[in-house]
C-alpha atoms as a PDB file:
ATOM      1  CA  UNK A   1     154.414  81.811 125.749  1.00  0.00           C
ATOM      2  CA  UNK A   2     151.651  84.079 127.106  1.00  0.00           C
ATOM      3  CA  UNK A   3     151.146  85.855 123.805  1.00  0.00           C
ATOM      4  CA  UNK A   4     148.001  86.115 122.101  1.00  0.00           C
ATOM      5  CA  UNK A   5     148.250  85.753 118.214  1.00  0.00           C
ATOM      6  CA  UNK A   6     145.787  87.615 116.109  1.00  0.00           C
ATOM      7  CA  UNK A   7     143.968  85.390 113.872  1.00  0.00           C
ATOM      8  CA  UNK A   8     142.518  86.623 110.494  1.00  0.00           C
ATOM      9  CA  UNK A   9     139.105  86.644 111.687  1.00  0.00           C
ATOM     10  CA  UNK A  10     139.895  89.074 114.418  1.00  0.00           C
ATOM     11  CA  UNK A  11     141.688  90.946 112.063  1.00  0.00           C
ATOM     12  CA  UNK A  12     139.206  91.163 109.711  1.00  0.00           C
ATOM     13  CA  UNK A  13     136.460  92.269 112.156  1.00  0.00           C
ATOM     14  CA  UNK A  14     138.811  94.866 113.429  1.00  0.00           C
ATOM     15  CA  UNK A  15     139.192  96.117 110.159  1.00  0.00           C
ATOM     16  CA  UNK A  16     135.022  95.998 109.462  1.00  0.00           C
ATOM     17  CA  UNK A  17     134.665  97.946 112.794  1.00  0.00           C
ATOM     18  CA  UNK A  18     137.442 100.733 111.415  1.00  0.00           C
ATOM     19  CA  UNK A  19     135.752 101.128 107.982  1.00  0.00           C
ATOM     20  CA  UNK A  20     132.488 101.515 109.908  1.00  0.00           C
ATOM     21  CA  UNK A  21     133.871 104.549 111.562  1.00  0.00           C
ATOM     22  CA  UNK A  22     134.304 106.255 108.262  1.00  0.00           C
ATOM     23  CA  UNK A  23     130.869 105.979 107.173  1.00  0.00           C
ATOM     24  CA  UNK A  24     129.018 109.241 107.411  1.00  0.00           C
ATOM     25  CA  UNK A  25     125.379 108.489 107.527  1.00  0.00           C
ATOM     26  CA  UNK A  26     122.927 110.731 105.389  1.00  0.00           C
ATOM     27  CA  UNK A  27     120.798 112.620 107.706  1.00  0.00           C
ATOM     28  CA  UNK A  28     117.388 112.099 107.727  1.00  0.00           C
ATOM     29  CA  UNK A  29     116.274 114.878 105.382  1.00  0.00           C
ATOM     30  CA  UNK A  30     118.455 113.898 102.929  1.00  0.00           C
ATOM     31  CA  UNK A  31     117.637 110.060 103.434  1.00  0.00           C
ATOM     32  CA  UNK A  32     113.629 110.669 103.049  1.00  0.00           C
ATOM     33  CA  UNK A  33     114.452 112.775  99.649  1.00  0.00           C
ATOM     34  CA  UNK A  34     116.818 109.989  98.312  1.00  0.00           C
ATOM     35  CA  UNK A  35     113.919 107.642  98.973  1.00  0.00           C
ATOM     36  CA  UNK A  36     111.211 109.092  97.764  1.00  0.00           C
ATOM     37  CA  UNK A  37     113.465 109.693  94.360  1.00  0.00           C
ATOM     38  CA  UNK A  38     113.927 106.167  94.375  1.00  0.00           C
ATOM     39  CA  UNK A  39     110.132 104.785  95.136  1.00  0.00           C
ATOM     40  CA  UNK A  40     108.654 107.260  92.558  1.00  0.00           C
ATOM     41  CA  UNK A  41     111.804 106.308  89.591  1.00  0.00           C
ATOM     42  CA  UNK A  42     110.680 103.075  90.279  1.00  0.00           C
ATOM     43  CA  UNK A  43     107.049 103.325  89.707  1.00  0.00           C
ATOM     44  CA  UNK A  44     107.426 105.453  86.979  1.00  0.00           C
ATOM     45  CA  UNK A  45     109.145 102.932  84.890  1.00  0.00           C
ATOM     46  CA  UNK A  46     106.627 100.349  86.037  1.00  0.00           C
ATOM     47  CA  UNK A  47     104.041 102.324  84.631  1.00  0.00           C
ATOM     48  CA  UNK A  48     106.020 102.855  81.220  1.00  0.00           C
ATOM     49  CA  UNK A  49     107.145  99.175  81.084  1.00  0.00           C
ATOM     50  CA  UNK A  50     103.197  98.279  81.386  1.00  0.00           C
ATOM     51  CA  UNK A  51     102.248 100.270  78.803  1.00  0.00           C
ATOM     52  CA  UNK A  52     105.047  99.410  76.847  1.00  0.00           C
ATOM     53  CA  UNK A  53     103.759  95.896  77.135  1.00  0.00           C
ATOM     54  CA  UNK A  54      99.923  96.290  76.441  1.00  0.00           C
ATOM     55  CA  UNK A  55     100.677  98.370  73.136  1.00  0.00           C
ATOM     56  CA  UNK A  56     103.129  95.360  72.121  1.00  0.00           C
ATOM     57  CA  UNK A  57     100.630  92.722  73.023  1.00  0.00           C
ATOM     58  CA  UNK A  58      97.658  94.835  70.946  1.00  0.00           C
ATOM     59  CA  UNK A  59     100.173  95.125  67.775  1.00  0.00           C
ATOM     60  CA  UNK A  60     100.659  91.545  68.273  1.00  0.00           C
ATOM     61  CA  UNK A  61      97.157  90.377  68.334  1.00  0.00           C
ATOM     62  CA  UNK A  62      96.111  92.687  65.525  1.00  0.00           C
ATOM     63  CA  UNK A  63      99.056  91.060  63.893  1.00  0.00           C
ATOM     64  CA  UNK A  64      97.928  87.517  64.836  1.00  0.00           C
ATOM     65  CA  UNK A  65      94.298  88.306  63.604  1.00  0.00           C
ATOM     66  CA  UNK A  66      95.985  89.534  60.299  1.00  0.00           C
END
């Protein structure tokens, strides 16, 4: 009568807290690397999505002008 039932959600966080364990965190060499990779992809293709787009919009007004 004194028994305590697990209920899913206790479960479940028990099982969130185990996977947690498992994670191995980058360390913080690796971490500043990975981001500046990512910051400098990403502003790279800004820059070639820009000038994708103000080469398309000059054909198209020479076009328009046509």
């Amino acid at each position: 009568m004194g028994e305590t039932k697990k209920t899913p959600k206790t479960s479940w966080f028990k099982g969130v807290k185990a996977e947690f364990k498992k994670i191995i965190w980058p360390d913080q060499k690796s971490l500043t690397k990975q981001t500046i990779a990512v910051v400098s992809t990403s502003v790279a293709l800004a820059l070639i999505i820009k000038i994708l787009d103000v080469i398309m919009t000059y054909g198209i007004d020479i076009l328009v002008t046509l």
